[in-house]
C-alpha atoms as a PDB file:
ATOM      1  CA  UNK A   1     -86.317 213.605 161.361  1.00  0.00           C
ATOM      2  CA  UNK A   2     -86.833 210.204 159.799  1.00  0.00           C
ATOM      3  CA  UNK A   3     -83.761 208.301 159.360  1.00  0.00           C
ATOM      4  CA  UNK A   4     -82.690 206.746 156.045  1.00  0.00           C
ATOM      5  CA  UNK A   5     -82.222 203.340 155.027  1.00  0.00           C
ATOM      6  CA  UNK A   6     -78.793 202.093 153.789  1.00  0.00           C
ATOM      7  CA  UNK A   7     -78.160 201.068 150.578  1.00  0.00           C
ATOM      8  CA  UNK A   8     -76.239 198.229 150.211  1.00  0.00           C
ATOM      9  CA  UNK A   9     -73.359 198.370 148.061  1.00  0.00           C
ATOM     10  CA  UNK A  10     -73.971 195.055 146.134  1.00  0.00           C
ATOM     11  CA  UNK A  11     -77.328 197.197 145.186  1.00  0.00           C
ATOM     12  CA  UNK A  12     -75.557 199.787 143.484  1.00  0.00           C
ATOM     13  CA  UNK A  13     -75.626 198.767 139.807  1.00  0.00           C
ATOM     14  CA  UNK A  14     -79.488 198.384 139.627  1.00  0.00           C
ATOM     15  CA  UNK A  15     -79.192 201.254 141.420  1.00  0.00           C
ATOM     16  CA  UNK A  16     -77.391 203.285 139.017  1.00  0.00           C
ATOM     17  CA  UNK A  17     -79.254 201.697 135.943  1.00  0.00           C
ATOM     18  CA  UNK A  18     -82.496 203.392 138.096  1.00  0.00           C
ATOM     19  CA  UNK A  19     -80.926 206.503 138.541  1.00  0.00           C
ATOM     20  CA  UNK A  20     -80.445 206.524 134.492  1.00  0.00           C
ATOM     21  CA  UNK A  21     -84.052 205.744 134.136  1.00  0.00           C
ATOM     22  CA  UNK A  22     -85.521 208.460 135.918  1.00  0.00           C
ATOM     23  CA  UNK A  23     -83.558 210.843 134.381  1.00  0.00           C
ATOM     24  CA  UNK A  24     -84.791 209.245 131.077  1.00  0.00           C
ATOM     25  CA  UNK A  25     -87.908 209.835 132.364  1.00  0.00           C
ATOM     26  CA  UNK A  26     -87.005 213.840 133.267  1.00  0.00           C
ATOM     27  CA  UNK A  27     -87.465 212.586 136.691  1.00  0.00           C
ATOM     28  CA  UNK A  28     -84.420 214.737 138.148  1.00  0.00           C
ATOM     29  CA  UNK A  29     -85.479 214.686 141.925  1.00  0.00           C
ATOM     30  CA  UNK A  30     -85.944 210.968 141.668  1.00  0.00           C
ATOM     31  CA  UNK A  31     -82.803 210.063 140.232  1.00  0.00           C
ATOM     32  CA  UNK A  32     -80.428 212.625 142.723  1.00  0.00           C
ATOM     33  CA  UNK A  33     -82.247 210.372 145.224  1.00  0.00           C
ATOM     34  CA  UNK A  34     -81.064 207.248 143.952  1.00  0.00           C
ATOM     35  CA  UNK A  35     -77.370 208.748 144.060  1.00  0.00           C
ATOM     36  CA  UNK A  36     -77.265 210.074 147.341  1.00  0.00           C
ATOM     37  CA  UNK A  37     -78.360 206.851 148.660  1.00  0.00           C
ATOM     38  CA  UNK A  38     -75.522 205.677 146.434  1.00  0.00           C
ATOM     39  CA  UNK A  39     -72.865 207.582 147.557  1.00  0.00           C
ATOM     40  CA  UNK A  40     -74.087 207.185 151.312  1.00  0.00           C
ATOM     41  CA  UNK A  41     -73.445 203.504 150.590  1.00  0.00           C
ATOM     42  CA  UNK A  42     -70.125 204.182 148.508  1.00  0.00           C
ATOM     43  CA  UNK A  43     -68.893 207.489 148.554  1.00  0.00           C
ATOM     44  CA  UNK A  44     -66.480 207.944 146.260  1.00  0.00           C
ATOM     45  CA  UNK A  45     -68.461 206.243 143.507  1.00  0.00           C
ATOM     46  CA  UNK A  46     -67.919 207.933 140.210  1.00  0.00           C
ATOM     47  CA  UNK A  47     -70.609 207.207 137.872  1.00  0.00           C
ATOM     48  CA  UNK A  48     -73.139 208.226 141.002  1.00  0.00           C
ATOM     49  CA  UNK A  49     -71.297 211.389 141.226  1.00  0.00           C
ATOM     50  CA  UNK A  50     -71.516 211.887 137.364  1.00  0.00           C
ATOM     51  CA  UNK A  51     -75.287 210.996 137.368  1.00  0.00           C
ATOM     52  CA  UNK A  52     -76.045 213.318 139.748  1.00  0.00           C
ATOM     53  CA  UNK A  53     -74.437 216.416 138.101  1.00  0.00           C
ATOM     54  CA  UNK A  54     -76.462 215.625 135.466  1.00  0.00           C
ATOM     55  CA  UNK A  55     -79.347 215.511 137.549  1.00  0.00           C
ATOM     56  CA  UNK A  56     -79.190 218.132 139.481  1.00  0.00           C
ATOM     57  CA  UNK A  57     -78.287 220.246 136.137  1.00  0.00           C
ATOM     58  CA  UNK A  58     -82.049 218.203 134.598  1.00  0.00           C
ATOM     59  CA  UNK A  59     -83.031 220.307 137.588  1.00  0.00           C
ATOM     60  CA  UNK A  60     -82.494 223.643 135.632  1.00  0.00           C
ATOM     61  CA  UNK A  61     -85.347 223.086 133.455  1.00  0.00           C
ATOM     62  CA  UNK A  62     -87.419 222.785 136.233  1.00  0.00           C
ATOM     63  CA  UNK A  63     -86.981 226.372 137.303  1.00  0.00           C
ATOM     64  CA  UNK A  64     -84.268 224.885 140.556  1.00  0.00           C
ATOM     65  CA  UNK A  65     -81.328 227.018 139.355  1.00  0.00           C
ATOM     66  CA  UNK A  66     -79.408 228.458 141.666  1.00  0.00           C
ATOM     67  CA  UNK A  67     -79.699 225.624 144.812  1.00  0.00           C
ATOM     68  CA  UNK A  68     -79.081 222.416 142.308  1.00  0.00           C
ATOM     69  CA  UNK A  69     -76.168 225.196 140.006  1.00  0.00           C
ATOM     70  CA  UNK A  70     -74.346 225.458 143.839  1.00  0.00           C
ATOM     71  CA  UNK A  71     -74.305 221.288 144.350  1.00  0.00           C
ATOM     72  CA  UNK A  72     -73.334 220.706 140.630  1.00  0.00           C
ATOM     73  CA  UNK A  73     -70.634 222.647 141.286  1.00  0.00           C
ATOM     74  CA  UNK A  74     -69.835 220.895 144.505  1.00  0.00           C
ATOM     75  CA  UNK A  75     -69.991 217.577 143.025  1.00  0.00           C
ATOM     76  CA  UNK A  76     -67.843 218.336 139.772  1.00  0.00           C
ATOM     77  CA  UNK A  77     -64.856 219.151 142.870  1.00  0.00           C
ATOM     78  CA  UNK A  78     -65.441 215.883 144.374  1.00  0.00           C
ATOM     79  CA  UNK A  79     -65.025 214.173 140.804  1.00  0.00           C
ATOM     80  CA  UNK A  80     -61.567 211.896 140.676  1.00  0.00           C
ATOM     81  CA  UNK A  81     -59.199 212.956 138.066  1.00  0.00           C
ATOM     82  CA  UNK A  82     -59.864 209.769 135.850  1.00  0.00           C
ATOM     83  CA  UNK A  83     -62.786 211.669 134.710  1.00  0.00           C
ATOM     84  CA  UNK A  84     -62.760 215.070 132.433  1.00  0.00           C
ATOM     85  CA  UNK A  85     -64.223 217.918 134.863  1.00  0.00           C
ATOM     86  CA  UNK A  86     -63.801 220.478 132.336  1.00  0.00           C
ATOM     87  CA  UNK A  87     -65.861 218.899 130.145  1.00  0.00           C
ATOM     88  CA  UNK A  88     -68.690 218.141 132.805  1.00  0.00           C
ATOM     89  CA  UNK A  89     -68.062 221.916 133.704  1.00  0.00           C
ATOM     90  CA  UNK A  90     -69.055 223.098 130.124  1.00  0.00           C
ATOM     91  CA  UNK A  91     -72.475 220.727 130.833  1.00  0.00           C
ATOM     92  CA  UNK A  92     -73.352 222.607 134.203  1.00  0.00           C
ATOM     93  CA  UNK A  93     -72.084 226.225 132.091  1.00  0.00           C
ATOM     94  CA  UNK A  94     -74.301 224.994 128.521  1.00  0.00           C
ATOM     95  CA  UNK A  95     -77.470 223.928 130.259  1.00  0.00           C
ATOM     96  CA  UNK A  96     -77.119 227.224 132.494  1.00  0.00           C
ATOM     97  CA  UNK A  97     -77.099 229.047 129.259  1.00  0.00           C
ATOM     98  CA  UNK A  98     -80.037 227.104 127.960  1.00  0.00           C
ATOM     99  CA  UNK A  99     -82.186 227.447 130.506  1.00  0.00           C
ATOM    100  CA  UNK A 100     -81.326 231.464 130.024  1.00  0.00           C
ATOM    101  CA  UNK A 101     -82.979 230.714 126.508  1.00  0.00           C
ATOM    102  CA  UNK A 102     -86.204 228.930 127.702  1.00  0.00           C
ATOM    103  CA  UNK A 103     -86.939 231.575 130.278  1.00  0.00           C
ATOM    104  CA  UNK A 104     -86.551 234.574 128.068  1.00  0.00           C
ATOM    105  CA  UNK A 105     -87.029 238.131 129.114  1.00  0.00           C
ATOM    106  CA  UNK A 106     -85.048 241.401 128.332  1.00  0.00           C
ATOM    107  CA  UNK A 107     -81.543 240.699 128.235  1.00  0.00           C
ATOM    108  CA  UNK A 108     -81.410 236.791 129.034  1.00  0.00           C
ATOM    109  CA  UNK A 109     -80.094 236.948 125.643  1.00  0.00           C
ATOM    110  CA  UNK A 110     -76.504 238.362 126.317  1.00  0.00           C
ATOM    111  CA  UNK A 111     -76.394 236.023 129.900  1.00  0.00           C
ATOM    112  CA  UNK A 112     -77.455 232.968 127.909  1.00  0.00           C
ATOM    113  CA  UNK A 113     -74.543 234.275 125.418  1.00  0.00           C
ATOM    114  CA  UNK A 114     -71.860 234.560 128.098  1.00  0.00           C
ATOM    115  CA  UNK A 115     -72.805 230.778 129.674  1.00  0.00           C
ATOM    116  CA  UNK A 116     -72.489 229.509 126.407  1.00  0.00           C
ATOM    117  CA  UNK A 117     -69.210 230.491 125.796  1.00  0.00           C
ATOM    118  CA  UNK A 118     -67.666 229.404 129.367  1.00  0.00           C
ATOM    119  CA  UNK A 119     -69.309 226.481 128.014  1.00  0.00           C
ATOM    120  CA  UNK A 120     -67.188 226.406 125.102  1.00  0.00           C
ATOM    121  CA  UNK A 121     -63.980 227.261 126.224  1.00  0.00           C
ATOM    122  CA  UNK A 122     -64.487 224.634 129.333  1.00  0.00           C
ATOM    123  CA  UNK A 123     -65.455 222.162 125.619  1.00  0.00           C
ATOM    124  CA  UNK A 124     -62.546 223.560 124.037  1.00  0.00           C
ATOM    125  CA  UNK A 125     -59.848 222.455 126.847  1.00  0.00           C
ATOM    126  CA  UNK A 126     -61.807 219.007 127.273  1.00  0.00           C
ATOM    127  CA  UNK A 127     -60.663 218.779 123.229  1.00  0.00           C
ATOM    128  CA  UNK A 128     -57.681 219.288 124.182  1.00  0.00           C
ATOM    129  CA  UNK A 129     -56.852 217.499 127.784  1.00  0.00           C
ATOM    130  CA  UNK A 130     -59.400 214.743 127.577  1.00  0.00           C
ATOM    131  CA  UNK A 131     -59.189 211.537 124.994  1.00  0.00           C
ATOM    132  CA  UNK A 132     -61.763 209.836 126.555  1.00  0.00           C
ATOM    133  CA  UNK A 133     -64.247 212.950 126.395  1.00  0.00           C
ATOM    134  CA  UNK A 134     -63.244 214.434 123.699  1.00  0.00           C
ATOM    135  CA  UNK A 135     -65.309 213.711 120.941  1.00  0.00           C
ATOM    136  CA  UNK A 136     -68.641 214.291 123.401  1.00  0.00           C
ATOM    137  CA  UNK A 137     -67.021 217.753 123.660  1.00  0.00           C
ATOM    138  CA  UNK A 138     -66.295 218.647 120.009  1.00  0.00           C
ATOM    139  CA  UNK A 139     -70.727 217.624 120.110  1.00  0.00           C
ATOM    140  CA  UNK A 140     -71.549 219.839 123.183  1.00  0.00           C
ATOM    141  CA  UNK A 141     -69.593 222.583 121.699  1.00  0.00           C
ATOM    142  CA  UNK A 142     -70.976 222.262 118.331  1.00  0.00           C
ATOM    143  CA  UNK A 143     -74.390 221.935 119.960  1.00  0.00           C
ATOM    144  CA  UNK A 144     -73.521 225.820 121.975  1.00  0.00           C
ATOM    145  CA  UNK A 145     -72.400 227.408 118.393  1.00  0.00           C
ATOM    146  CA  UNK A 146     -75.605 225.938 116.878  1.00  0.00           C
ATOM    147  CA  UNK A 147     -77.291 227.536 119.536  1.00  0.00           C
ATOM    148  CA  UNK A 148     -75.859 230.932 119.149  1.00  0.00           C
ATOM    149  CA  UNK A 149     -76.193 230.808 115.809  1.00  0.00           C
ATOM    150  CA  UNK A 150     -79.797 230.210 115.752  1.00  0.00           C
ATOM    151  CA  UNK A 151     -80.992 232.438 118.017  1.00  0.00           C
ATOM    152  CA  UNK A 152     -80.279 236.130 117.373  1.00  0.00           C
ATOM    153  CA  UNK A 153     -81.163 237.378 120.618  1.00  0.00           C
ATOM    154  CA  UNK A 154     -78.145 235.402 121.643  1.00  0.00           C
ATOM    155  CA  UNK A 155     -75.607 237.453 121.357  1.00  0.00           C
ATOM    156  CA  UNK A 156     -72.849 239.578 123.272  1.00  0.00           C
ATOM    157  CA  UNK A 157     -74.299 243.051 125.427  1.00  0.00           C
ATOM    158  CA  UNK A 158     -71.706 245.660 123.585  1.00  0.00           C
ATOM    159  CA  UNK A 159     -72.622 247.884 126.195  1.00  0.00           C
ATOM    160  CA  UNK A 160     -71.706 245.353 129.393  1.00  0.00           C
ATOM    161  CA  UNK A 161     -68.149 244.138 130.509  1.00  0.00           C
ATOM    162  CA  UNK A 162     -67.926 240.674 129.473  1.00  0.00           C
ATOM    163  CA  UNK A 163     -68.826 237.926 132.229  1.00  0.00           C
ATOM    164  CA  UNK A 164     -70.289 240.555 134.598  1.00  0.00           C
ATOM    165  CA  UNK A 165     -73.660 238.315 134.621  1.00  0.00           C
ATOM    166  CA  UNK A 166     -71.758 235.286 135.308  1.00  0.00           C
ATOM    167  CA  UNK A 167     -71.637 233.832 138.748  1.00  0.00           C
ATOM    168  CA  UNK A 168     -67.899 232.983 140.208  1.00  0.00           C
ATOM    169  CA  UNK A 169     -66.789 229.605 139.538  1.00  0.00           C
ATOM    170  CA  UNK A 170     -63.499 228.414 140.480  1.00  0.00           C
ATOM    171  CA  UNK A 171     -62.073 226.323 137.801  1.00  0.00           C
ATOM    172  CA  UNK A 172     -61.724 222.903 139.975  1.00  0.00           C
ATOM    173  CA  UNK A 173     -58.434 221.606 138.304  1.00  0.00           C
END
């Protein structure tokens, strides 16, 4: 196994401004890179941690569901409590939901339905707990009704329990 180089923590800004960059660039295994080697230099750095989330949920587009779903939801845990997990919980549950859309296929509809929602109630509660996130969430939620509401095949299974599609998530706060 070939053995990493350190990053050192004066590096981290550029390093961080990178990591933005390639995610610009839809470059999602590029810029989880960049924030591993930024949390091995500084673990408990928050804006790495936040950047890779939102990598590793870029990642869903890409077809990497279920592996980079499991280490979003690992890293939301690890968040501090300065920062609004619900709300970063309804972007891992929305872009779930979405990615339901893009792949289509008999009944993607009702699963893409029932991410959406956790999406909006996790939205909902970052309304309501968050000041500093809130107005990003009253946008993300918006975004999820706009979504159901354009797409008809988005819509509840009558026949189903509710959430049975869903995968567990424990709610980390």
């Amino acid at each position: 196994m070939i053995e990493l180089k350190v990053l050192k923590p004066e590096a981290v800004s550029t390093a961080l401004e990178k990591a933005k960059q390639y995610r610009l660039l839809n470059e999602p295994e590029e810029a989880e890179s960049i924030c591993l080697d930024i949390l091995a230099s500084v673990p408990d750095q928050q804006e790495a941690k936040i950047l890779l989330l939102l990598a590793l949920t870029d990642k869903f587009a890409h077809g990497e569901i279920n592996p980079a779903y499991e280490k979003a939801k690992k890293v939301l845990t690890s968040l501090d409590n300065s920062h609004c997990k619900s709300y970063y919980q309804g972007i891992i549950f929305e872009r779930r939901g979405k990615h339901y859309i893009k792949r289509g296929g008999p009944g993607v509809g009702s699963i893409a339905y029932e991410w959406l929602v956790k999406a909006m109630e996790a939205y909902s509660e970052a309304i309501l707990e968050c000041a500093a996130e809130a107005q990003k969430a009253v946008l993300r939620w918006n975004s999820c009704a706009r979504v159901i509401n354009g797409n008809p095949e988005v819509k509840a299974d009558e026949g189903k329990e509710s959430e049975m599609f869903l995968d567990s998530f424990d709610t980390p706060h």
